[in-house]
Structure formats: C-alpha cells, structure tokens
PDB file of N, CA and C in Angstrom:
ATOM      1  N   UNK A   1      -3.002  15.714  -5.322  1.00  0.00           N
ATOM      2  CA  UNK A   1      -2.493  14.513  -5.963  1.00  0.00           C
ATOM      3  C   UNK A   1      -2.073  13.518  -4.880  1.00  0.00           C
ATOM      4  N   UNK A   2      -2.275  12.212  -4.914  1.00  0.00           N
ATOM      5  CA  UNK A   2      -1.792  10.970  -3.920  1.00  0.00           C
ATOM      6  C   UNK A   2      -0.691  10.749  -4.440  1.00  0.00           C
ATOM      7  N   UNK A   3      -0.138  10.372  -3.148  1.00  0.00           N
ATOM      8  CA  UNK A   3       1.610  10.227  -3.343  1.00  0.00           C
ATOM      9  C   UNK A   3       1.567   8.672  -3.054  1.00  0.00           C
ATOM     10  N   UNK A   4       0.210   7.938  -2.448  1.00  0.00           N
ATOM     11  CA  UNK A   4       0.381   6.480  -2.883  1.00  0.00           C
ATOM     12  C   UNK A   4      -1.006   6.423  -3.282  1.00  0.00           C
ATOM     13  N   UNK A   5      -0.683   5.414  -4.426  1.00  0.00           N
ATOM     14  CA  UNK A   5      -1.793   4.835  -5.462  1.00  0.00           C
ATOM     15  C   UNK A   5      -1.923   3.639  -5.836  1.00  0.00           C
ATOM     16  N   UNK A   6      -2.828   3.565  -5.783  1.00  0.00           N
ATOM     17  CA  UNK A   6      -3.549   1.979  -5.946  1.00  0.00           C
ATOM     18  C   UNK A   6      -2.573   1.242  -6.915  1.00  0.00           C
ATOM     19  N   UNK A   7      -2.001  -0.234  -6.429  1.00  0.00           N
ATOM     20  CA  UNK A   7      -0.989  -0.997  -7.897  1.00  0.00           C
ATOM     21  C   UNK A   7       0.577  -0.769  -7.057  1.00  0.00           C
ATOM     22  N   UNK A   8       0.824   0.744  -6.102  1.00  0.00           N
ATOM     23  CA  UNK A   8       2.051   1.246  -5.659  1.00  0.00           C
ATOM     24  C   UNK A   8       2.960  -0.104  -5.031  1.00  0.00           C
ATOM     25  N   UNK A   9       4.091  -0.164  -5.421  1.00  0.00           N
ATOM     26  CA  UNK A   9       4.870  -1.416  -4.074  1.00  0.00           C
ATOM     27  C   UNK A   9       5.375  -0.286  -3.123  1.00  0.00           C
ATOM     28  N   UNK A  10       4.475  -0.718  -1.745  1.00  0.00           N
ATOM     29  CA  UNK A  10       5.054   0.176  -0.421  1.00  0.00           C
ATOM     30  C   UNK A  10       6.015  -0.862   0.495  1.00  0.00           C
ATOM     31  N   UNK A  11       6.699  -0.729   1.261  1.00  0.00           N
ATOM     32  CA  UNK A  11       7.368  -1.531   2.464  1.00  0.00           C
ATOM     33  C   UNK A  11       6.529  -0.486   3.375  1.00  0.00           C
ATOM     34  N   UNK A  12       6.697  -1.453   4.890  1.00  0.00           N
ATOM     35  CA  UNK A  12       5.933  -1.085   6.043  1.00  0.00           C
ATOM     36  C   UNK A  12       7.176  -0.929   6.758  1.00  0.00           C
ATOM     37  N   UNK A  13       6.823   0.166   7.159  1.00  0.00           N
ATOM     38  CA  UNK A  13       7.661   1.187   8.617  1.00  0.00           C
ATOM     39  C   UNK A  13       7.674   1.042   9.690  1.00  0.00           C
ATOM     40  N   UNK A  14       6.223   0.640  10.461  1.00  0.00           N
ATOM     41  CA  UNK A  14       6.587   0.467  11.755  1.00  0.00           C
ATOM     42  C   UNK A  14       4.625  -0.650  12.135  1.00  0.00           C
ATOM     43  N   UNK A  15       4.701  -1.698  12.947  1.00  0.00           N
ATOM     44  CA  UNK A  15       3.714  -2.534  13.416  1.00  0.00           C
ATOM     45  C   UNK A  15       4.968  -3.797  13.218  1.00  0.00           C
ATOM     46  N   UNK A  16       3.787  -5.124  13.248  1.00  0.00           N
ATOM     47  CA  UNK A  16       4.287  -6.147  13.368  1.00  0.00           C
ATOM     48  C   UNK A  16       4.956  -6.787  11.707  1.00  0.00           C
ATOM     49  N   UNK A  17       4.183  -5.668  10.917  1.00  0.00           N
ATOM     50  CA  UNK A  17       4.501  -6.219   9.481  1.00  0.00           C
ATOM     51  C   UNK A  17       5.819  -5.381   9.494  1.00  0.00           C
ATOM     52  N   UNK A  18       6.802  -4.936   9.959  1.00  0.00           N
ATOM     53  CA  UNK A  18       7.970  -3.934   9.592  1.00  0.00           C
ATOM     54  C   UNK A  18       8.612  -4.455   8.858  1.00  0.00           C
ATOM     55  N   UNK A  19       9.548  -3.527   7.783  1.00  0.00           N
ATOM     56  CA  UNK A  19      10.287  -3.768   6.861  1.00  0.00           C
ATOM     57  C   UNK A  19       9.895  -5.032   5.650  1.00  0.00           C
ATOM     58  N   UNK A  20       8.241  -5.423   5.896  1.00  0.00           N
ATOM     59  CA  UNK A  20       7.860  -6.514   4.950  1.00  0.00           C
ATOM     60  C   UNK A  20       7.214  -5.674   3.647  1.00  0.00           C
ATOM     61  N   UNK A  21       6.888  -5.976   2.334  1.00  0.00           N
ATOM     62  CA  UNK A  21       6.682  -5.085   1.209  1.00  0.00           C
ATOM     63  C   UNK A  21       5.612  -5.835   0.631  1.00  0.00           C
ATOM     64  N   UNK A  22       4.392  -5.208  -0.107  1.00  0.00           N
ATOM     65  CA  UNK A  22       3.304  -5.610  -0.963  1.00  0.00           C
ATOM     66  C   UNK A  22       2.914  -4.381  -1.419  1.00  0.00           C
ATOM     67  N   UNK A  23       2.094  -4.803  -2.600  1.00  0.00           N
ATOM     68  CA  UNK A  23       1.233  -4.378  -3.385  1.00  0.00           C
ATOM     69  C   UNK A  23      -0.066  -3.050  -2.965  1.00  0.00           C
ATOM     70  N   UNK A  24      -0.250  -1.988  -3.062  1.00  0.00           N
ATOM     71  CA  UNK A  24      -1.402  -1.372  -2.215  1.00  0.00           C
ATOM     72  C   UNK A  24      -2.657  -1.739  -3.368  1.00  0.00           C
ATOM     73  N   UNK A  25      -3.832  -2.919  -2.733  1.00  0.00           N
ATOM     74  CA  UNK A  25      -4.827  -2.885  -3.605  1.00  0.00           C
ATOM     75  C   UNK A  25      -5.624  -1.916  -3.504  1.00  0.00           C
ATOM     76  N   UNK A  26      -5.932  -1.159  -3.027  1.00  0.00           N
ATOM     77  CA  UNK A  26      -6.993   0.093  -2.587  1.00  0.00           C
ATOM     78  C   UNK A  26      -6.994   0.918  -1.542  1.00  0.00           C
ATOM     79  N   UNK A  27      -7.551   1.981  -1.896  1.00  0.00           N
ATOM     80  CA  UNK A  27      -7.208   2.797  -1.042  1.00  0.00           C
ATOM     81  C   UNK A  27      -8.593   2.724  -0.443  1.00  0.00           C
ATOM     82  N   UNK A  28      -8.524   2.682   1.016  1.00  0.00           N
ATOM     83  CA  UNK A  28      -9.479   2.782   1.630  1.00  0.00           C
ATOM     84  C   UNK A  28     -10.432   4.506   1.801  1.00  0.00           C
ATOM     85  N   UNK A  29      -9.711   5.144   2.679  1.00  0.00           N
ATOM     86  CA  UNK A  29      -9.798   6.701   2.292  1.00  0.00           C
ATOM     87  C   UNK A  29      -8.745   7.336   2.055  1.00  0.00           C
ATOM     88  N   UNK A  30      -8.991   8.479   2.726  1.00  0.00           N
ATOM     89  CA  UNK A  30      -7.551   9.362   2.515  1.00  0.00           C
ATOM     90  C   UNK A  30      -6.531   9.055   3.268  1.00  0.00           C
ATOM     91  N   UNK A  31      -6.920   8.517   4.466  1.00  0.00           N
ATOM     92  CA  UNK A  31      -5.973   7.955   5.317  1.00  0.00           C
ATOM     93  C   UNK A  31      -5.521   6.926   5.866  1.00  0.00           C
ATOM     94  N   UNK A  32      -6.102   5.883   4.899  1.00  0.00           N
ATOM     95  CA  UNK A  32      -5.803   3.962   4.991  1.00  0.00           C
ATOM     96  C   UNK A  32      -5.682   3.770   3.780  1.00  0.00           C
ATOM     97  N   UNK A  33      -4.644   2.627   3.454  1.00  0.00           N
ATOM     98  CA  UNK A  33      -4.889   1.467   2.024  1.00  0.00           C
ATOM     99  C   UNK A  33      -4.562   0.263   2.496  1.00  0.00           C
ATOM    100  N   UNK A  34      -5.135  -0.786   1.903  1.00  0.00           N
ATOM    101  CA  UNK A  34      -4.812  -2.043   1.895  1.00  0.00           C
ATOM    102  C   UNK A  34      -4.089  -2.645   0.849  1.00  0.00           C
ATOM    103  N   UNK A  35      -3.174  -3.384   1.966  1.00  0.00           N
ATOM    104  CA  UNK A  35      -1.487  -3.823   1.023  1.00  0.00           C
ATOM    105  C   UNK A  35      -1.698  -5.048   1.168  1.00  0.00           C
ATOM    106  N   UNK A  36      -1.445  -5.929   0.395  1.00  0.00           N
ATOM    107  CA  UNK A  36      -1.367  -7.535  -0.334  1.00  0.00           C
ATOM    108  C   UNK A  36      -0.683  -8.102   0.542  1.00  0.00           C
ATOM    109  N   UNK A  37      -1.223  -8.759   1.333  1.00  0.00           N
ATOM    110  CA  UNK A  37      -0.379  -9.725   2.537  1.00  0.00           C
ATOM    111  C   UNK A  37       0.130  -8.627   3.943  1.00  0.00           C
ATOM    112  N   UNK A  38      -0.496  -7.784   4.175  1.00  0.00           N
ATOM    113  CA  UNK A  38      -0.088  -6.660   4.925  1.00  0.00           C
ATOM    114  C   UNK A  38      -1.154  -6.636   6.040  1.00  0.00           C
ATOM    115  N   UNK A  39      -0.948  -6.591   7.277  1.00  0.00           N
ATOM    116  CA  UNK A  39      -1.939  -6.720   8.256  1.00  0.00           C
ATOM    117  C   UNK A  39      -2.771  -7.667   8.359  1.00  0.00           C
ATOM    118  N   UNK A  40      -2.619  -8.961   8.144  1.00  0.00           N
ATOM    119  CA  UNK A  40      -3.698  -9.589   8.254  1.00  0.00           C
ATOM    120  C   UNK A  40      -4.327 -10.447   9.078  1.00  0.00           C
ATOM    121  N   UNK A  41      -5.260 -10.413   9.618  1.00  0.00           N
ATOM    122  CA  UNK A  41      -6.000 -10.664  10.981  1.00  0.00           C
ATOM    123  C   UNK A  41      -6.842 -11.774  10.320  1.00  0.00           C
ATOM    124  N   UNK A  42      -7.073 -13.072  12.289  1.00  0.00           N
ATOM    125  CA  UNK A  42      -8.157 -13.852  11.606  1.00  0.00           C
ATOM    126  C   UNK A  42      -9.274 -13.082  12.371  1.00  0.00           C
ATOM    127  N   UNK A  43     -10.710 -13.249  11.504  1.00  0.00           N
ATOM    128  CA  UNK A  43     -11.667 -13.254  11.506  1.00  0.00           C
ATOM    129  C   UNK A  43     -13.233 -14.284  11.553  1.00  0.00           C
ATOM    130  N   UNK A  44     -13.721 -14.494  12.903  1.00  0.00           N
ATOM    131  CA  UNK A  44     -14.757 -15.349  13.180  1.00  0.00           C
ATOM    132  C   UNK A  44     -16.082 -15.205  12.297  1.00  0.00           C
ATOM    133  N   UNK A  45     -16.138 -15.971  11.685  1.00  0.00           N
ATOM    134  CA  UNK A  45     -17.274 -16.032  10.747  1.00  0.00           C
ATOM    135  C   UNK A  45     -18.438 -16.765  11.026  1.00  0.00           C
ATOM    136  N   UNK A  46     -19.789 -16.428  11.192  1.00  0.00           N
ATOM    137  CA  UNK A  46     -20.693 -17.003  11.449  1.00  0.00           C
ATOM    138  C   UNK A  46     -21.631 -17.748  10.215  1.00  0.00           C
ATOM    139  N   UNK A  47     -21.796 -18.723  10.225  1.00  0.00           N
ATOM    140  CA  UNK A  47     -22.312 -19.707   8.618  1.00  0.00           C
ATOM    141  C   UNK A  47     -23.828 -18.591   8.420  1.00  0.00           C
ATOM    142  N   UNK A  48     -24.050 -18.318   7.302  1.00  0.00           N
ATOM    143  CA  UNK A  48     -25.065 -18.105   6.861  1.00  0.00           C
ATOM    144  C   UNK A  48     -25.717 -18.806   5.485  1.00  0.00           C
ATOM    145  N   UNK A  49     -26.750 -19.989   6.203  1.00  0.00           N
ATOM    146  CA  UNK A  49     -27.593 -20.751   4.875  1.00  0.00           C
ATOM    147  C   UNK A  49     -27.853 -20.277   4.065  1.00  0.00           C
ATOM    148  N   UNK A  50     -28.512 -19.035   4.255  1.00  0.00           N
ATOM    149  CA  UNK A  50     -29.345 -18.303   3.802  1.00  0.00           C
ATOM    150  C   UNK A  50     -28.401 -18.015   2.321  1.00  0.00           C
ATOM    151  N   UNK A  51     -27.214 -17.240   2.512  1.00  0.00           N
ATOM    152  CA  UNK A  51     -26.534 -16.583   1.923  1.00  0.00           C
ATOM    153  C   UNK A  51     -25.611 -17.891   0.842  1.00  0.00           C
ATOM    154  N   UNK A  52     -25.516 -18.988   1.722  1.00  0.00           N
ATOM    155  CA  UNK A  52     -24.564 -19.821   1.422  1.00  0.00           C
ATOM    156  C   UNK A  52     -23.057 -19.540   1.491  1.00  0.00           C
ATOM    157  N   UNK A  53     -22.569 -19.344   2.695  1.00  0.00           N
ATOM    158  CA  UNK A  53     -21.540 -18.691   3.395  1.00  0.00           C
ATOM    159  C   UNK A  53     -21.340 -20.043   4.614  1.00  0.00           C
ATOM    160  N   UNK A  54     -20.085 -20.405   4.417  1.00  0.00           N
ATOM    161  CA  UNK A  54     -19.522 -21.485   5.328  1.00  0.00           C
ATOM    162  C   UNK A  54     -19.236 -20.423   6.534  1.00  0.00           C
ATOM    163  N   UNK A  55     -19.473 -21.305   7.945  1.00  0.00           N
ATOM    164  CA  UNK A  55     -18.875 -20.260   9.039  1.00  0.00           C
ATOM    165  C   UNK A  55     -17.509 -20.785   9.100  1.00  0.00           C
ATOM    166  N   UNK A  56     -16.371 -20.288  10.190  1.00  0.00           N
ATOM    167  CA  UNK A  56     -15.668 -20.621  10.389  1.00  0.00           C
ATOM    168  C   UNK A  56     -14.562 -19.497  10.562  1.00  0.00           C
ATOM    169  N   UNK A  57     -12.783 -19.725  10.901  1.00  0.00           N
ATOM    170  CA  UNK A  57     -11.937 -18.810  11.066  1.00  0.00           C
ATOM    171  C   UNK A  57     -11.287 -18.363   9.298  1.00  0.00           C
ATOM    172  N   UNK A  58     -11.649 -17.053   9.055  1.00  0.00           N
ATOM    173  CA  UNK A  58     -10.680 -16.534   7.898  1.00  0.00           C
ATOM    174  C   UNK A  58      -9.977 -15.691   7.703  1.00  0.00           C
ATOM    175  N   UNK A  59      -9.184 -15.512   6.677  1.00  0.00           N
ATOM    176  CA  UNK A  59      -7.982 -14.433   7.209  1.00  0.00           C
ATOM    177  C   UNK A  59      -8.062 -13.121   6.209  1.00  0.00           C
ATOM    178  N   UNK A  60      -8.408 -12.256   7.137  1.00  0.00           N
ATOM    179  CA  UNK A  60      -9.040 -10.982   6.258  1.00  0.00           C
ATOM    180  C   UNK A  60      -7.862  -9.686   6.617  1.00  0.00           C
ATOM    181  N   UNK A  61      -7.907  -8.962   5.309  1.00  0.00           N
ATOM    182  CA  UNK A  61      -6.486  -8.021   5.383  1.00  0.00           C
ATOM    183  C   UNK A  61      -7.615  -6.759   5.898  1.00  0.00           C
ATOM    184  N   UNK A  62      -6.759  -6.169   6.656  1.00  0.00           N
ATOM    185  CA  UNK A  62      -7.081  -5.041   7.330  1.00  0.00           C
ATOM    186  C   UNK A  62      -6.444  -3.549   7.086  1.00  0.00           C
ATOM    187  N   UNK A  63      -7.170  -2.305   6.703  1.00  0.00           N
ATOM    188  CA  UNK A  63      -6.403  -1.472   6.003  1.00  0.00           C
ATOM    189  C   UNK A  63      -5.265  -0.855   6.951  1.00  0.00           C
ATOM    190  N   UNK A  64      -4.519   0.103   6.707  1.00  0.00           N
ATOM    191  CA  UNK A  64      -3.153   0.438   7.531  1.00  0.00           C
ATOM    192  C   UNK A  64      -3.480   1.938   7.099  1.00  0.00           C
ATOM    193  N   UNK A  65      -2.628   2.171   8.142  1.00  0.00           N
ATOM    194  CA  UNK A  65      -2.665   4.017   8.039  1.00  0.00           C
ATOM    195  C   UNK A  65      -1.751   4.242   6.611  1.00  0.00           C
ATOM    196  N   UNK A  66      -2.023   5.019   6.071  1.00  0.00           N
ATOM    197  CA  UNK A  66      -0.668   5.783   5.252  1.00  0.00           C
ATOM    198  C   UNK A  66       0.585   6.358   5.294  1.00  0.00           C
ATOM    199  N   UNK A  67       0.424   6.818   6.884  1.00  0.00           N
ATOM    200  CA  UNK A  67       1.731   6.991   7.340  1.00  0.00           C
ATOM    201  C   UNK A  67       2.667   6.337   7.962  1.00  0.00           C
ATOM    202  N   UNK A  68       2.020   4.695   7.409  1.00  0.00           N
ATOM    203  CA  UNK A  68       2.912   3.637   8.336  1.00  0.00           C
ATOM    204  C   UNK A  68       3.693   2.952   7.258  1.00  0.00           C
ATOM    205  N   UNK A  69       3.129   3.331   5.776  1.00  0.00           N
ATOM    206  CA  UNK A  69       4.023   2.943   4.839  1.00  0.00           C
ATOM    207  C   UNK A  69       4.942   3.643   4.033  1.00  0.00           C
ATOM    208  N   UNK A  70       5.550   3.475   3.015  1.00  0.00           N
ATOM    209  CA  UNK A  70       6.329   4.331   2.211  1.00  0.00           C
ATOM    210  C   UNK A  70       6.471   3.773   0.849  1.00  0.00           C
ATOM    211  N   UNK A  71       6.688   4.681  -0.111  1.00  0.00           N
ATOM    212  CA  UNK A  71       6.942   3.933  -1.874  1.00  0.00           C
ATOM    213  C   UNK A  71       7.902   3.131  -1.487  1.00  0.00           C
ATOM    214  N   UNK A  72       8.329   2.253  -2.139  1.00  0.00           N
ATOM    215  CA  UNK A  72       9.465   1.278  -2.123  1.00  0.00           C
ATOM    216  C   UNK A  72      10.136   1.905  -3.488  1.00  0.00           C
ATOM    217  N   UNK A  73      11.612   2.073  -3.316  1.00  0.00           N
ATOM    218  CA  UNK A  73      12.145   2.084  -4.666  1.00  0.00           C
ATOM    219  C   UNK A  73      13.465   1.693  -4.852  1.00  0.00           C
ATOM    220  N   UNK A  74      12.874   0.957  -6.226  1.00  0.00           N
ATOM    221  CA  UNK A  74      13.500  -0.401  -6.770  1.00  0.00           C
ATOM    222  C   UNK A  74      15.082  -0.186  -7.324  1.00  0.00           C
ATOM    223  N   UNK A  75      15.380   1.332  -7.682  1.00  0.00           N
ATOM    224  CA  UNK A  75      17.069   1.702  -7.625  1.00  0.00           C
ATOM    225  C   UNK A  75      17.867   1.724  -6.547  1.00  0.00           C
ATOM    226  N   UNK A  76      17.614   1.881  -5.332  1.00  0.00           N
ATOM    227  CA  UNK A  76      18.154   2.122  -4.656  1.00  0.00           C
ATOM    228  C   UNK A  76      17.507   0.715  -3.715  1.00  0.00           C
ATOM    229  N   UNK A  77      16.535   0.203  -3.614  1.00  0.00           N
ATOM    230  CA  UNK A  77      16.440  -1.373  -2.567  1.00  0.00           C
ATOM    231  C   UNK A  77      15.423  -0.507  -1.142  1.00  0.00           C
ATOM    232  N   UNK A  78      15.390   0.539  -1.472  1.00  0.00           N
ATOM    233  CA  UNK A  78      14.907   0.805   0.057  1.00  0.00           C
ATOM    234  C   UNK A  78      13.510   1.114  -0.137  1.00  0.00           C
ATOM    235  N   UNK A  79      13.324   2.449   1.499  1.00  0.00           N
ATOM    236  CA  UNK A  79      11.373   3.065   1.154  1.00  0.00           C
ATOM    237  C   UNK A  79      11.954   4.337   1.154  1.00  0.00           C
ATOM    238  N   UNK A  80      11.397   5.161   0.208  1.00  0.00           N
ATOM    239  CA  UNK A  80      11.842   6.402  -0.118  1.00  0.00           C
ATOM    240  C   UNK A  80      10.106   6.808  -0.278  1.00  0.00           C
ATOM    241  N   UNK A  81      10.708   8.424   0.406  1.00  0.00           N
ATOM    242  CA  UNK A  81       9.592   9.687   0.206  1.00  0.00           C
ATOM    243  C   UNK A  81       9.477  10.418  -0.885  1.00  0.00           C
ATOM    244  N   UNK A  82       7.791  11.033  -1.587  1.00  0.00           N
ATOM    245  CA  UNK A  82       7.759  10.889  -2.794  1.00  0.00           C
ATOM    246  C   UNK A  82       7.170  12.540  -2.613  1.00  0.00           C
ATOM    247  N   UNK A  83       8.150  12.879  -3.628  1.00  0.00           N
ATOM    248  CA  UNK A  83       7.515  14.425  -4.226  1.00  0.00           C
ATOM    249  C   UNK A  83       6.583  14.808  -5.605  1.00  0.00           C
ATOM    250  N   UNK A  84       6.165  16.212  -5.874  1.00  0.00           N
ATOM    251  CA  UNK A  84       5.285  16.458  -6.947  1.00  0.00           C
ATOM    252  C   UNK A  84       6.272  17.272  -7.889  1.00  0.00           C
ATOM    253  N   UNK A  85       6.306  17.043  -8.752  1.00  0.00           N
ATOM    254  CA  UNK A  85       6.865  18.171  -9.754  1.00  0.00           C
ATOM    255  C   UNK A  85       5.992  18.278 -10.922  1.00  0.00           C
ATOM    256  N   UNK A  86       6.280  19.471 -11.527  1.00  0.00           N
ATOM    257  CA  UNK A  86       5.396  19.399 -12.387  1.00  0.00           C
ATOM    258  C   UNK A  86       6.549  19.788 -13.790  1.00  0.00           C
ATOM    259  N   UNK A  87       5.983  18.568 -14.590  1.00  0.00           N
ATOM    260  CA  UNK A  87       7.310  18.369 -15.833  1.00  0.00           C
ATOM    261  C   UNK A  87       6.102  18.268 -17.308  1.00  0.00           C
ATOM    262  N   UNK A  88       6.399  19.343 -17.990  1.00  0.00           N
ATOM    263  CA  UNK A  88       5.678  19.040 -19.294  1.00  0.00           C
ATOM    264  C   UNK A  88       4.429  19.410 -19.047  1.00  0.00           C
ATOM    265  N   UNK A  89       3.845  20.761 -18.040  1.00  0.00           N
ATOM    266  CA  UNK A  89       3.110  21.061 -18.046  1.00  0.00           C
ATOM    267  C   UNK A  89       1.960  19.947 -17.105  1.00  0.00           C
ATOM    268  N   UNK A  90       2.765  18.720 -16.468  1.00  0.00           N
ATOM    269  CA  UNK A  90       1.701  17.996 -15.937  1.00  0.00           C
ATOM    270  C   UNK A  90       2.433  17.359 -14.728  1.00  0.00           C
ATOM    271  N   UNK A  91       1.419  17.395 -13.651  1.00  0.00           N
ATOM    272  CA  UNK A  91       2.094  17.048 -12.065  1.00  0.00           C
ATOM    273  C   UNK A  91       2.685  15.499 -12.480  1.00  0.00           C
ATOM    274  N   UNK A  92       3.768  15.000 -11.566  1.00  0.00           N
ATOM    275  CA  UNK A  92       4.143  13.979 -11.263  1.00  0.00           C
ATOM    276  C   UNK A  92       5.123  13.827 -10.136  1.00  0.00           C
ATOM    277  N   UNK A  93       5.023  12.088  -9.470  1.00  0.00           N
ATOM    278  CA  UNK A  93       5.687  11.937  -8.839  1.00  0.00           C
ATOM    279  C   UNK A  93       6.672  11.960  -8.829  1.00  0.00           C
ATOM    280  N   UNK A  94       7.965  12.300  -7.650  1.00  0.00           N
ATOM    281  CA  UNK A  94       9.471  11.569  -7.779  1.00  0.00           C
ATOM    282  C   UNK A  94       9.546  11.510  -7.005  1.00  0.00           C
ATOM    283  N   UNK A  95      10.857  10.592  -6.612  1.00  0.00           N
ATOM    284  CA  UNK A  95      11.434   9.793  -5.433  1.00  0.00           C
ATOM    285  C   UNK A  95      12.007  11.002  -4.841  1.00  0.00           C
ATOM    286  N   UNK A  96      11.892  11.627  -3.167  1.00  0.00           N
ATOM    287  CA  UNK A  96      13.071  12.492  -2.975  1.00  0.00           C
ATOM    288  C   UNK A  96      14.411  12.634  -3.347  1.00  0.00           C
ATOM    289  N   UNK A  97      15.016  11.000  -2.973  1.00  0.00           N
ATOM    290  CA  UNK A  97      16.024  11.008  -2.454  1.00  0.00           C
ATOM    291  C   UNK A  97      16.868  11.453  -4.149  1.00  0.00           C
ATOM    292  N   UNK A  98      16.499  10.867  -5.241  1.00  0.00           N
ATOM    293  CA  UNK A  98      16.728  10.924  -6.794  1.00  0.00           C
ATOM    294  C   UNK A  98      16.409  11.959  -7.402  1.00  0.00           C
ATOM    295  N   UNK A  99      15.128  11.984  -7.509  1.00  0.00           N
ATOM    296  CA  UNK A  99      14.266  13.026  -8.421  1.00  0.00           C
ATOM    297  C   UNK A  99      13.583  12.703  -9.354  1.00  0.00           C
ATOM    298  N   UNK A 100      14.205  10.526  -9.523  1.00  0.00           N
ATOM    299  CA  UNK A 100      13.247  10.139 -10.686  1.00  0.00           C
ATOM    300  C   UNK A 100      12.022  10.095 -10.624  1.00  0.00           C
ATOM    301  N   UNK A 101      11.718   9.574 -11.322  1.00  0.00           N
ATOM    302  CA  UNK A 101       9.710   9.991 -11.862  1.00  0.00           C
ATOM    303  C   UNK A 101       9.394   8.674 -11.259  1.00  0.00           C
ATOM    304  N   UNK A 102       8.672   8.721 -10.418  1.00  0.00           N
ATOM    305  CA  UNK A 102       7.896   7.363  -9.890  1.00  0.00           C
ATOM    306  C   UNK A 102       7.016   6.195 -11.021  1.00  0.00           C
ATOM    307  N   UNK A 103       7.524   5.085 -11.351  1.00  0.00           N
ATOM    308  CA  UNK A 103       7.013   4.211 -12.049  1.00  0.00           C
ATOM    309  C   UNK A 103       7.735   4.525 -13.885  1.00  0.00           C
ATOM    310  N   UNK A 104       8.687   5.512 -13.744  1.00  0.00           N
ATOM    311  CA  UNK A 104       9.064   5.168 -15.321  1.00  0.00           C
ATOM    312  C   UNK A 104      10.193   4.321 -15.241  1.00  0.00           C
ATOM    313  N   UNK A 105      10.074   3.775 -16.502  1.00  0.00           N
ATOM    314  CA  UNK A 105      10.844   2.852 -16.720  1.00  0.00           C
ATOM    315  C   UNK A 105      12.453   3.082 -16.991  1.00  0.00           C
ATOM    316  N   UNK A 106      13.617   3.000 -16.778  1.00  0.00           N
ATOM    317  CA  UNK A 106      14.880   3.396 -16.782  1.00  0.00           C
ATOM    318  C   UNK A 106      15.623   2.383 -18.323  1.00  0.00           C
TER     319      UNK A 106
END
C-alpha cells in the first residue's frame, strides 16, 4: 500500500523548496512524485513548426524523491509520518503521531 497518493497535501523536508507545501499530482514511480509548485526548473525549448510548439524558456516541475516529503496534517499544522492499520477488515492510513485515518473527515 502507498503511504503517499496521488491528490496527498505533502510539505517538503529538505532542498531549496523546504518547509513549502503542494498538492502530489502523480506519482512518478515508486520512488518520485510530482508536487504542484514543487521543484520547479526552467527549461530551454527548441521551436518546433512542424509540431507547432513556440521555442523559448519554460517552467517545468520536476519529480522529487519520496523521501524528501511527508503527509502534511491539517490537526496538528505540521508533516507527520503515516502508518497502515487495518480497521474493518480493510488496510488504511493513519497519521503516527494521532492514529487518525488519513483524509477522513473529523
């Protein structure tokens, strides 16, 4: 089971983005996702007619390790580490530090 999932709000731990928070749109593999305003680099673009593609400088998000982020959670304001339990016969997340269920509603 992934302990971060696509939609997750993570904060960043350690690079130049530290302590900044977004959205994870996808997971790249098992060991990158890309977060919404998180890493983002410019990129030299070369025009292609062909394609109809302007050249020029754009700003493209770059995926991040997984172990550079953490769940964010919204009771407590911080980044908290996320466990499995299994409740009702079916795995789910929780916050260590709590035990609540990741993403239910209070």
């Amino acid at each position: 089971m992934e302990k971060i999932r696509k939609g997750d709000e993570v904060i960043v731990l350690t690079g130049r983005d530290k302590k900044r928070r977004g959205t994870v749109l996808q997971r790249v593999d098992a060991d990158h996702v890309l977060v919404e305003g998180i890493n983002v680099v410019k990129k030299h673009v070369k025009a292609n007619p062909m394609a109809g593609t302007q050249g020029g400088i754009i700003d493209k998000t770059m995926p991040i390790h997984i172990s550079n982020v953490a769940l964010f959670n919204p009771e407590s304001g911080k980044a908290d580490r996320v466990g499995i339990k299994e409740v009702d016969g079916s795995k789910v997340r929780v916050f260590r530090s709590s035990g609540a269920v990741v993403g239910a509603k209070a």
